[in-house]
Every structure is written in C-alpha cells, then in structure tokens.
C-alpha atoms as a PDB file:
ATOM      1  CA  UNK A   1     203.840  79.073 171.609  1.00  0.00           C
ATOM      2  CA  UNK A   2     200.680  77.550 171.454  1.00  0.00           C
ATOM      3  CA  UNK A   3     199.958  75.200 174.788  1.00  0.00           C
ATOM      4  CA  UNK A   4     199.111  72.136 173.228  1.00  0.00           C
ATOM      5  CA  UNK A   5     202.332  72.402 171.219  1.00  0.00           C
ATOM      6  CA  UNK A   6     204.522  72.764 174.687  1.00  0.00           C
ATOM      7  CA  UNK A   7     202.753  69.442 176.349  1.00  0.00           C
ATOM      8  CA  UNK A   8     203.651  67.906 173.251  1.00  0.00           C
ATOM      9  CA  UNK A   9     207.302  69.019 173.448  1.00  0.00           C
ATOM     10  CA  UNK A  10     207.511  68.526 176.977  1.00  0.00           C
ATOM     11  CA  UNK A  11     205.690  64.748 176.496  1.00  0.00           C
ATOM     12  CA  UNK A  12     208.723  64.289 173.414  1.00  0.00           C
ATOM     13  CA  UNK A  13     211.425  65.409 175.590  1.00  0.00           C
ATOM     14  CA  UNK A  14     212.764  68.454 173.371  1.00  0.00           C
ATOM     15  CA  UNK A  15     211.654  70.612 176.227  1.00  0.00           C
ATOM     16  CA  UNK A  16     212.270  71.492 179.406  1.00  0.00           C
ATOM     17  CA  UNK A  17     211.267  74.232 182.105  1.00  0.00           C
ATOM     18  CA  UNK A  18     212.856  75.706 185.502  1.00  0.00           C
ATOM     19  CA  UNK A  19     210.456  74.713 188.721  1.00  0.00           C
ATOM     20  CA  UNK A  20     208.755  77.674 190.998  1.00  0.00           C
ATOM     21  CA  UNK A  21     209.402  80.226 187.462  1.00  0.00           C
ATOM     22  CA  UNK A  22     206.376  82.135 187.713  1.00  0.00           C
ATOM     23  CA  UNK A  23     205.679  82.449 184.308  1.00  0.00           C
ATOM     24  CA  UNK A  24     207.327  79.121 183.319  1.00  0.00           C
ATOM     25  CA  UNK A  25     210.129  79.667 181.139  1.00  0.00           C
ATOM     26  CA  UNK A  26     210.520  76.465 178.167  1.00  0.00           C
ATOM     27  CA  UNK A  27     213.981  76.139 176.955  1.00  0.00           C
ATOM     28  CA  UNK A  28     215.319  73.362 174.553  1.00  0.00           C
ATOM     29  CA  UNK A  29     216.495  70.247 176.287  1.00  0.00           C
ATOM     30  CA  UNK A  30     220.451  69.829 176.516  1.00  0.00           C
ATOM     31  CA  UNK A  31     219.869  66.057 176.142  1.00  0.00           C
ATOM     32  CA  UNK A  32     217.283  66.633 173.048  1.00  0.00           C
ATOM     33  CA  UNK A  33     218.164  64.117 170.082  1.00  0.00           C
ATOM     34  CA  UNK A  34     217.169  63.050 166.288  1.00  0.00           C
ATOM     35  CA  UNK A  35     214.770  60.650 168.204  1.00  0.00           C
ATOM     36  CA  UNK A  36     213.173  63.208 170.603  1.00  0.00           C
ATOM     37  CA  UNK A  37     212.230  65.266 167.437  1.00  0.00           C
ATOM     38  CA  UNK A  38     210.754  62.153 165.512  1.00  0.00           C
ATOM     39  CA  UNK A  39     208.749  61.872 168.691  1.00  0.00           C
ATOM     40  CA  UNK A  40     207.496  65.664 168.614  1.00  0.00           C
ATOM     41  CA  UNK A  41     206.507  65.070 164.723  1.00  0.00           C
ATOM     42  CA  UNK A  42     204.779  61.678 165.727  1.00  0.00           C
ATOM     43  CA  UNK A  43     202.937  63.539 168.892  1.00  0.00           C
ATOM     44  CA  UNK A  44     201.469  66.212 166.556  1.00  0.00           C
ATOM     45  CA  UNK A  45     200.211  63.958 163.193  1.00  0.00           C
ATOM     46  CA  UNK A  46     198.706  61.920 165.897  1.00  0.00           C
ATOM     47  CA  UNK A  47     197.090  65.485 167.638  1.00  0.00           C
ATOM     48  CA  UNK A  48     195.550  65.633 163.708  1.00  0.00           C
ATOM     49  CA  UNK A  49     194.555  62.566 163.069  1.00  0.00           C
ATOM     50  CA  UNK A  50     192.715  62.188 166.300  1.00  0.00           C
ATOM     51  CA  UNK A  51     191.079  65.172 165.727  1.00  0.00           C
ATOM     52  CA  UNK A  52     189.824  63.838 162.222  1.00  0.00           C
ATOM     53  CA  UNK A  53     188.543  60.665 164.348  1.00  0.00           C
ATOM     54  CA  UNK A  54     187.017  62.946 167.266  1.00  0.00           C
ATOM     55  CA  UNK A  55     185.353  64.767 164.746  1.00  0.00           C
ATOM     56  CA  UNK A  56     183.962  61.642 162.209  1.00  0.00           C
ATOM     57  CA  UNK A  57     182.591  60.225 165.539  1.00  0.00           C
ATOM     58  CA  UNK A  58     180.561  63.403 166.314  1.00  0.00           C
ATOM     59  CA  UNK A  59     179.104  63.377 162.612  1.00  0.00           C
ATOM     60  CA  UNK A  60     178.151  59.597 163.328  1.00  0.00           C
ATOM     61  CA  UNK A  61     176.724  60.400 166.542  1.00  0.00           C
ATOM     62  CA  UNK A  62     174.651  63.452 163.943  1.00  0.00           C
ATOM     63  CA  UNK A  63     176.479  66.069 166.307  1.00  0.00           C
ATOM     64  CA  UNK A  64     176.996  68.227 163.385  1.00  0.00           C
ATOM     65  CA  UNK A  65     179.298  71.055 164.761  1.00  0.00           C
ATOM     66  CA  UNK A  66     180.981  68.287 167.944  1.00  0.00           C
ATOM     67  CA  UNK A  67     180.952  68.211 171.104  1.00  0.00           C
ATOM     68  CA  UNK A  68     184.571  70.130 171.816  1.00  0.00           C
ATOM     69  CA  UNK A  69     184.225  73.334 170.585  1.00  0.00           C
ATOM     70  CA  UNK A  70     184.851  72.653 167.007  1.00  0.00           C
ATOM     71  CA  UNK A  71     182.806  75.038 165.351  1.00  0.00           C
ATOM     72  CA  UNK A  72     183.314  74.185 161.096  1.00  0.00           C
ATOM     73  CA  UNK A  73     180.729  76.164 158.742  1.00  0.00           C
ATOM     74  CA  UNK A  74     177.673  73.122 157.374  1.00  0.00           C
ATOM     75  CA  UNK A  75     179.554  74.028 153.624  1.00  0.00           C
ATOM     76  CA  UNK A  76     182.746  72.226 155.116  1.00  0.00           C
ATOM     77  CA  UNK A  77     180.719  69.770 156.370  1.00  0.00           C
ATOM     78  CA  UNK A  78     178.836  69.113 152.885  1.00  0.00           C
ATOM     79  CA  UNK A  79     179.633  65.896 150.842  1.00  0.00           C
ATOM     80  CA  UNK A  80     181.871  64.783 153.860  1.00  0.00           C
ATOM     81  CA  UNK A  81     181.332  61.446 155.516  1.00  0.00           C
ATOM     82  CA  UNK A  82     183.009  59.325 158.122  1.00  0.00           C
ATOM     83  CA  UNK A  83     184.595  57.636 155.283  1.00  0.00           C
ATOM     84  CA  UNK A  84     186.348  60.111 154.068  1.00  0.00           C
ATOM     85  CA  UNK A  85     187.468  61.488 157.291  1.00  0.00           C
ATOM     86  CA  UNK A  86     188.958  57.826 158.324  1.00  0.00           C
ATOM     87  CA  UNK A  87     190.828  58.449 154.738  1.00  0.00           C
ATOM     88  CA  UNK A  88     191.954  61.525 155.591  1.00  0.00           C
ATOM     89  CA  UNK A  89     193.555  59.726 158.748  1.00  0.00           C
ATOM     90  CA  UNK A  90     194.998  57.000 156.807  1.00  0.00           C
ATOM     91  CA  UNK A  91     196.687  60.132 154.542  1.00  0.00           C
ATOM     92  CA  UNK A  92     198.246  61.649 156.983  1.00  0.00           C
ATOM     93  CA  UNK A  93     199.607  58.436 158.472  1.00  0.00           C
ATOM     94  CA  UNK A  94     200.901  57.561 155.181  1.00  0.00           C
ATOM     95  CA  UNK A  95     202.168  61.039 154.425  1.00  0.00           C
ATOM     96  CA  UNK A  96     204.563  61.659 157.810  1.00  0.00           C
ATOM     97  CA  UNK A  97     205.202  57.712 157.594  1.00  0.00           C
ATOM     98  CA  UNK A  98     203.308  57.424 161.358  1.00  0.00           C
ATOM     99  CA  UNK A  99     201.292  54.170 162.066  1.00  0.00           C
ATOM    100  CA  UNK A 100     199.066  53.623 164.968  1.00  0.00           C
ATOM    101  CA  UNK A 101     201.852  51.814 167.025  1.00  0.00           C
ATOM    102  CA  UNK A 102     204.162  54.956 166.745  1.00  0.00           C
ATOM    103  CA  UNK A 103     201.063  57.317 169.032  1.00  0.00           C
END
C-alpha cells in the first residue's frame, strides 16, 4: 500500500500496527467505524486538493514544474492558471461533499 495512504489510515483510525514488528505489519482496526472511514475519505480529498493548492502556488511563484518533485509535461501546464486550479479545489470539495472545516 502506498505510504502516504497508511499515515492517512493510521491518522483516520481504520488502522493499526503491532510495536517492535520489523517490517510493520497494518491490520484493520477492531474499533474502526462508519465515522473512521468518512475520516479516511476526508484525509485523502484534502491530500488532492492541497496538492492542487501546492501546485497553483508554485505556478504563481513562475516555478513551472514546483518545488516537490512534481514533474507535469509544459502541455499540461498550457491554458492552466491559478484560477482554474483553485476551481478544481472547490470541485472536488463539492464533489466528496468536504469543506475546509472537515481537513
């Protein structure tokens, strides 16, 4: 499973691992709920819509390709502004029902 995914399991409580298991070992939480999952979905449109932000901030800044590794070809880039990557934030907000106050 990809990392990020587990800390954002782990930080949602649908996860949990055995100390001093060398390599760790995830398993799904016994005390896991409806609520713990919401949490998980929240977690990861939040991951994405940062991302969007991370990467509309770079463009402002004229860092064309950003400043964490985000390597995107300059045809992706074309026609794109930070406008339309804040929209693309407010989309998926609005599409998985997640506002700011849920992250």
């Amino acid at each position: 499973m990809n990392d990020r995914f587990i800390e954002l399991a782990l930080d949602a409580g649908l996860l949990n691992y055995v100390d001093h298991e060398t390599p760790r070992r995830y398993f799904i939480s016994g005390h896991a709920d409806l609520e713990d999952v919401e949490k998980f979905a929240q977690l990861i449109v939040k991951e994405c819509v940062d991302f969007i932000d991370e990467f509309g901030s770079d463009l402002e800044n004229g860092d064309v390709f950003g400043s964490s590794e985000k390597k995107l070809s300059e045809d992706l880039l074309a026609g794109h502004n930070g406008a339309s990557l804040w929209r693309a934030t407010e989309l998926l907000r609005k599409h998985f029902g997640v506002s700011d106050e849920d992250s």
